[in-house]
Protein backbone atom coordinates (compact mmCIF):
# COMPACT_ATOMS: atom_id res chain seq x y z
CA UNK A 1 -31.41 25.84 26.97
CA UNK A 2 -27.62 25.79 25.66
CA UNK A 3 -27.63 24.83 21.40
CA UNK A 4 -25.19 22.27 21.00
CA UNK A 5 -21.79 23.99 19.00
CA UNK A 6 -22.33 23.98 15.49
CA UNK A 7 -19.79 21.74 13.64
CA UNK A 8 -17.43 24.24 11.54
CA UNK A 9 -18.28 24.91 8.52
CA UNK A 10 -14.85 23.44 7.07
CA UNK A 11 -15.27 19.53 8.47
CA UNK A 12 -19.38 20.18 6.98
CA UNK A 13 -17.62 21.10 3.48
CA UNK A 14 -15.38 18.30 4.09
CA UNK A 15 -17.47 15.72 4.09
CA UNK A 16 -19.52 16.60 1.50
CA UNK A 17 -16.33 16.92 -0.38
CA UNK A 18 -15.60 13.06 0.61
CA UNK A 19 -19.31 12.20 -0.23
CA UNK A 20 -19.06 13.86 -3.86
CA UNK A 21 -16.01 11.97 -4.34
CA UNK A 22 -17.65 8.85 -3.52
CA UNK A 23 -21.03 9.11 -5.25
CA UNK A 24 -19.52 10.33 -8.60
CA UNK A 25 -16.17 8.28 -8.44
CA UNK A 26 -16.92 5.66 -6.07
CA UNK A 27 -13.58 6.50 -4.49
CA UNK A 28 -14.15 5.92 -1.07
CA UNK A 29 -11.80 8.26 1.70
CA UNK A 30 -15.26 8.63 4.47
CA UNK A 31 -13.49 6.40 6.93
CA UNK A 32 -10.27 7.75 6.82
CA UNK A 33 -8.32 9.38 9.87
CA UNK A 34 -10.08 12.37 9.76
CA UNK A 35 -7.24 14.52 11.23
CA UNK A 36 -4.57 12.81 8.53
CA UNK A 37 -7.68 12.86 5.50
CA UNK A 38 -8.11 17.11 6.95
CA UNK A 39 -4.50 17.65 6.32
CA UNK A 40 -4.11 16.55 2.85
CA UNK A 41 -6.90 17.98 1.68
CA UNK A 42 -5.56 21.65 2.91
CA UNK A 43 -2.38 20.94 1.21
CA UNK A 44 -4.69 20.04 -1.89
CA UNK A 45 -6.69 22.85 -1.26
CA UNK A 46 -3.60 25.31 -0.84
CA UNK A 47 -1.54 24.06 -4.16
CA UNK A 48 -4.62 23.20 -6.53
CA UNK A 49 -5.76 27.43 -5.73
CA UNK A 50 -9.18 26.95 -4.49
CA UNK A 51 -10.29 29.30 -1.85
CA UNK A 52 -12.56 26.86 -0.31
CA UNK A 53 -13.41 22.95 -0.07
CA UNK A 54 -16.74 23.86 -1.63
CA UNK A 55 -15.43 25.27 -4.81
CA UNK A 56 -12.84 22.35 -4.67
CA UNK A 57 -16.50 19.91 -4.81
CA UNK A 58 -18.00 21.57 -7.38
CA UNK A 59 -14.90 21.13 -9.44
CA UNK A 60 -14.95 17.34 -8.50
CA UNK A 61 -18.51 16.92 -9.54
CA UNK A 62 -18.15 18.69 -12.93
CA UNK A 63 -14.09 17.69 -14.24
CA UNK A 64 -13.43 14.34 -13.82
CA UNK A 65 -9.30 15.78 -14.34
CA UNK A 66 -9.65 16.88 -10.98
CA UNK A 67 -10.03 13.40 -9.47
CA UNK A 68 -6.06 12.27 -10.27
CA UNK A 69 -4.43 15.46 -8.74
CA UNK A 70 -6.86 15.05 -5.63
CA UNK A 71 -6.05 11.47 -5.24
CA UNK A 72 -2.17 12.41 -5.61
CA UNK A 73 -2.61 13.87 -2.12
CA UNK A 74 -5.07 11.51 -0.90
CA UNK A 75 -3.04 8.65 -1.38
CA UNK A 76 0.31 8.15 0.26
CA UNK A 77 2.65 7.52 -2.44
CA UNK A 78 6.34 8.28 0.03
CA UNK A 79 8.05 4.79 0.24
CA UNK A 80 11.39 3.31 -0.46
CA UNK A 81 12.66 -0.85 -2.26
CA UNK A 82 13.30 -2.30 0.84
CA UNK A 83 12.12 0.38 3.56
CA UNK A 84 12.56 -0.67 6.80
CA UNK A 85 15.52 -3.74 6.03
CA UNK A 86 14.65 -5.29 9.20
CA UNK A 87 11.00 -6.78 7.78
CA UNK A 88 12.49 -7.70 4.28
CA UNK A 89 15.64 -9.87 6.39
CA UNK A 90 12.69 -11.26 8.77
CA UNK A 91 10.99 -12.44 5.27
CA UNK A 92 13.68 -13.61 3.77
CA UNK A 93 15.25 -15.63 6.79
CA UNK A 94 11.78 -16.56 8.67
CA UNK A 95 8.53 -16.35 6.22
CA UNK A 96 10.70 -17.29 2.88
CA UNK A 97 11.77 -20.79 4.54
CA UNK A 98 7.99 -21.78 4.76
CA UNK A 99 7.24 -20.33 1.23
CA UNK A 100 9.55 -22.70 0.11
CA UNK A 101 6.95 -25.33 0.73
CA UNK A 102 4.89 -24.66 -1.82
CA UNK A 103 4.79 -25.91 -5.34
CA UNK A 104 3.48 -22.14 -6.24
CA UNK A 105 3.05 -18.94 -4.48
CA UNK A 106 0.92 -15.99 -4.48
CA UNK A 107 1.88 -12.40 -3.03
CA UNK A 108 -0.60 -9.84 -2.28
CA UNK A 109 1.24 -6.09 -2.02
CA UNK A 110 -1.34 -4.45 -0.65
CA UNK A 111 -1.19 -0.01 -1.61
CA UNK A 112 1.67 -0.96 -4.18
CA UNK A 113 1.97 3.04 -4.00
CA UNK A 114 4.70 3.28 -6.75
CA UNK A 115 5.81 0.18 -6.88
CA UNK A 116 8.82 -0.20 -4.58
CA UNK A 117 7.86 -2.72 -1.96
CA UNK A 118 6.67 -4.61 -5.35
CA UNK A 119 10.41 -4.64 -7.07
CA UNK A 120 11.95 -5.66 -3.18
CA UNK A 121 10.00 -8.67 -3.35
CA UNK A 122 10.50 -9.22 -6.80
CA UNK A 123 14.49 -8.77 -6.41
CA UNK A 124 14.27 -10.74 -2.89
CA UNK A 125 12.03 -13.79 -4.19
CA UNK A 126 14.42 -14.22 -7.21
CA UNK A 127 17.63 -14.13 -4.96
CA UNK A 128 15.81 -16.85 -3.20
CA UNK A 129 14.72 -18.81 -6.10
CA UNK A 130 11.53 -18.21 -5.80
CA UNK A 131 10.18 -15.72 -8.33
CA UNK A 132 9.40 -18.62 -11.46
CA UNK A 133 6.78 -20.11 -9.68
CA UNK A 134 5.27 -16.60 -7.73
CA UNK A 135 2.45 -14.27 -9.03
CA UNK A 136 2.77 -10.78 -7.29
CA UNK A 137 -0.76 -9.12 -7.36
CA UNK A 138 0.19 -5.68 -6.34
CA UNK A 139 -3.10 -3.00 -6.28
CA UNK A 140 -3.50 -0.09 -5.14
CA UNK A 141 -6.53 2.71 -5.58
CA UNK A 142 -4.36 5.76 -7.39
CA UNK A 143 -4.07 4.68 -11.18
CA UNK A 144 -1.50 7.67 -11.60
CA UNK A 145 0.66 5.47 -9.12
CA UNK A 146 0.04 2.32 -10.73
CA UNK A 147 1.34 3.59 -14.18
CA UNK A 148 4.62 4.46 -12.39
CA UNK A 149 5.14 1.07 -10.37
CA UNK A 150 4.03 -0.69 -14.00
CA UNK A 151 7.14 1.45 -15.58
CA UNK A 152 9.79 0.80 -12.77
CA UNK A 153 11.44 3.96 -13.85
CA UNK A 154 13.00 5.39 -10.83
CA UNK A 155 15.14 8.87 -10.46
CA UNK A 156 18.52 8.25 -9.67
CA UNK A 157 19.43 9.93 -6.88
CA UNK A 158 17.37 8.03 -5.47
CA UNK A 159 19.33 4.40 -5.95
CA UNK A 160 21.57 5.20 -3.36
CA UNK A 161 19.36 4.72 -0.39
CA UNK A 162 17.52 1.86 -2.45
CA UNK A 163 21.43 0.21 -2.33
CA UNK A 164 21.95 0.42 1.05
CA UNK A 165 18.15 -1.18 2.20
CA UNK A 166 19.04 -4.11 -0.05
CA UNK A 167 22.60 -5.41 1.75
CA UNK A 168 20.73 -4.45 5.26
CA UNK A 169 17.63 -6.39 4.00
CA UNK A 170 20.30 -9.43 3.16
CA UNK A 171 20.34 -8.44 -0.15
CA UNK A 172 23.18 -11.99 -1.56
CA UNK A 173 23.62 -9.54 -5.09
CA UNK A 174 24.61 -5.80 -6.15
CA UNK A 175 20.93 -4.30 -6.94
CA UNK A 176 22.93 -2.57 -10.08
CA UNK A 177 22.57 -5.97 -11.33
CA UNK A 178 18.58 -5.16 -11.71
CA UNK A 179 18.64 -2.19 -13.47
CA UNK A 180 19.87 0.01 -16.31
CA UNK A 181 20.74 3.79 -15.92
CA UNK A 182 19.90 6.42 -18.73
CA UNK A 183 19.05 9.97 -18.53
CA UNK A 184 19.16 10.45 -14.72
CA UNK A 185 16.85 7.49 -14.09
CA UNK A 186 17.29 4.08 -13.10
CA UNK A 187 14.80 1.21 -15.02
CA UNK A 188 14.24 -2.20 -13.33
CA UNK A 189 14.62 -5.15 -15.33
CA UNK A 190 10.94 -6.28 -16.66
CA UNK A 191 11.88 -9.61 -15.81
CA UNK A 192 11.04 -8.56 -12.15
CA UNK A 193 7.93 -7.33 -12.98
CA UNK A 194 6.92 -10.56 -15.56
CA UNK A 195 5.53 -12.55 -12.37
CA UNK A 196 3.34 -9.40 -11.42
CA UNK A 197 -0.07 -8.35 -11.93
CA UNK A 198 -0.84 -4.17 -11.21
CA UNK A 199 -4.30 -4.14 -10.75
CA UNK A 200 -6.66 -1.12 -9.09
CA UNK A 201 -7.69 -2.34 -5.63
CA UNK A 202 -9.74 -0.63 -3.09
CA UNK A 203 -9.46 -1.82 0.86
CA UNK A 204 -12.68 -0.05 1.62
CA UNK A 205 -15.46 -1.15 -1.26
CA UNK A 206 -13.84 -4.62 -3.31
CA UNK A 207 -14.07 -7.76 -1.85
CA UNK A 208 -11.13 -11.14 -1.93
CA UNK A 209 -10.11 -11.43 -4.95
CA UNK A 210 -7.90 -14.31 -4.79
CA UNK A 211 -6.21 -17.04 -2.40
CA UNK A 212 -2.42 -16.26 -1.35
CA UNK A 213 0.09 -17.20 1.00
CA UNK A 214 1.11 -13.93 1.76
CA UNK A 215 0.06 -10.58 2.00
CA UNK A 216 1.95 -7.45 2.31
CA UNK A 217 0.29 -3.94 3.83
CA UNK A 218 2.45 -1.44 4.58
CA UNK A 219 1.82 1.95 5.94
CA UNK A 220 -1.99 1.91 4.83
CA UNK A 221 -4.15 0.94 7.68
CA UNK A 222 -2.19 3.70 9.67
CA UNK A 223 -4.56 6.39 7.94
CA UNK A 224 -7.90 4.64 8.03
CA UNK A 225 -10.10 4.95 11.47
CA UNK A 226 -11.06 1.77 13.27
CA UNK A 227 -14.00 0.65 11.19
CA UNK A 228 -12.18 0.64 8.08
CA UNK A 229 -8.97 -0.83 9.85
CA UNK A 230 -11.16 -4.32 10.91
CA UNK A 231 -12.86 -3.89 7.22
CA UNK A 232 -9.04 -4.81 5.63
CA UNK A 233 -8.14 -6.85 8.26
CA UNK A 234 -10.65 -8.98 7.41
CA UNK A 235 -10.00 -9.19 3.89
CA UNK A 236 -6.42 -9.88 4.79
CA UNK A 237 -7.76 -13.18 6.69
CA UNK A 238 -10.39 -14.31 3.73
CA UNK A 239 -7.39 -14.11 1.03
CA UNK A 240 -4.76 -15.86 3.45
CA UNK A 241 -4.24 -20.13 3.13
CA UNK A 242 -4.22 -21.52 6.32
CA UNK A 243 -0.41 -20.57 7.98
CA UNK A 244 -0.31 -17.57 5.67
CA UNK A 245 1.78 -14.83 6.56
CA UNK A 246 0.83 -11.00 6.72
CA UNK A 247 3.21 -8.17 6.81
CA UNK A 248 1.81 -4.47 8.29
CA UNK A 249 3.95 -1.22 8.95
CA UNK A 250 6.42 -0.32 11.96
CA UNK A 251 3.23 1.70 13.15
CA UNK A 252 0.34 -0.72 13.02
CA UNK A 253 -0.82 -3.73 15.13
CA UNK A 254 -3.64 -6.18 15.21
CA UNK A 255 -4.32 -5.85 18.95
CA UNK A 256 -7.69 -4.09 18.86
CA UNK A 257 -8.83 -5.63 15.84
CA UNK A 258 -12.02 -7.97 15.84
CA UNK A 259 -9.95 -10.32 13.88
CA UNK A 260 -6.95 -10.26 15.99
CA UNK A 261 -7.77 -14.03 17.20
CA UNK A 262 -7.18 -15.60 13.73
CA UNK A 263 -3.76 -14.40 13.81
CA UNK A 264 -0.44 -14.91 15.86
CA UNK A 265 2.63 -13.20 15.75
CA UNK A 266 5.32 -14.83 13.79
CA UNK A 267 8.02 -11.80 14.24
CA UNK A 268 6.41 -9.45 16.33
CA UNK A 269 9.41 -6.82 16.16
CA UNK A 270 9.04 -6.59 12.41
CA UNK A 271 4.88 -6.79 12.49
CA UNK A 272 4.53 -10.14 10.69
CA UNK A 273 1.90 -12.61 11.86
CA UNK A 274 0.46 -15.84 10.53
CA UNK A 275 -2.79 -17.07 9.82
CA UNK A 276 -4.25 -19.78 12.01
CA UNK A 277 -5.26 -22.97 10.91
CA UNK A 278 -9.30 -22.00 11.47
């Protein structure tokens, strides 16, 4: 009788890496793309000079410092203010019309990474005349990125490309007029961030945590498998009004979600649907 293969010894290590993570930090990366999860963690592996996952786990278990420079490559943290123009123009021409019906607002940005989808909407909502009567929750899982988006301290060089995504996006100002320049870094204006609330968030273990009219999620779901991808879906749905609006990434659909049916697309070139009325 054939023995079925064993399973190599680095995807065993793996998930007991994953599992150690969880139990003792109740960080939760078990239903993550496991080809996209096995990358990072070489990278990690590679830079943070451990010879194998299993010394990386026993480092986990015993130094709680190891858990922020782990997440920093478990986490996606690459994003742009106003990335991809083409969704913020569809918001502010499309969703931002029907936001305008309401006496207040509430924004869910959804893996705030460091904080630039958070300052687009802030900058975008207040062009509109919105931002007074908004609350921006913005979460995300990596408190190392949350202190940055809190700070909206940005390097400079990187301003340029932030300029040009803000006319494409419809952008009716200069974005200079949001920020102050000193030492090679560029600070937003904290009266962008006075409407918002940073708050750690996890998509695969908390629960709704308020009711909103919008939610954005960007370039998350892309590294979860499908089990975790219905999971946040689902919370998306429970924290959406009735006729709410939901923004996902170039890359990401609801087609083969179970919740699918409680949504229909509003801009479907830009990935922005709306809540039913069920």
């Amino acid at each position: 009788m054939n023995e079925a293969p064993a399973e190599p010894v680095e995807d065993i290590e793996i998930q007991l890496l994953l599992e150690a993570l969880y139990q003792r930090y109740h960080f939760d990366f078990r239903h993550y793309a496991k080809s996209s999860i096995k990358r990072r963690l070489r990278q990690a592996r590679e830079q943070l000079g451990f010879a194998t996952f299993s010394a990386m786990q026993e480092k986990v278990l015993h130094s709680e410092a190891m858990v922020g420079p782990l997440l920093d490559y478990l986490t996606v943290q690459v994003s742009e203010m106003f990335r991809d123009p083409g969704y913020f123009k569809a918001m502010r021409e499309r969703v931002v019309p029907h936001l305008r019906t309401y006496p207040s607002l509430k924004i869910w940005i959804a893996g705030c990474s460091h904080g630039e989808e958070v300052y687009s909407f802030a900058i975008m909502l207040l062009e509109e005349g919105l931002l007074d009567r908004t609350m921006i929750y913005a979460t995300d899982i990596n408190p190392g990125a949350l202190e940055v988006a809190r700070s909206g301290v940005y390097p400079l060089d990187r301003i340029a490309a932030f300029t040009r995504n803000h006319q494409q996006a419809g952008g009716k100002t200069s974005l200079a007029d949001y920020y102050t320049t000193a030492y090679g870094r560029a600070v937003f204006d904290k009266k962008l961030r006075a409407q918002v609330v940073f708050s750690d968030h996890s998509l695969v273990t908390d629960e709704v945590f308020t009711e909103c009219q919008l939610v954005s999620c960007r370039n998350v779901m892309i590294y979860f498998d499908r089990t975790l991808q219905d999971r946040a879906v689902g919370l998306f749905r429970d924290s959406l009004t009735r006729r709410g609006f939901l923004g996902l990434g170039s890359k990401e659909t609801l087609r083969f979600s179970e919740h699918a049916a409680a949504f229909t697309d509003f801009v479907r070139e830009e990935k922005i649907y709306q809540r039913g009325e069920a």
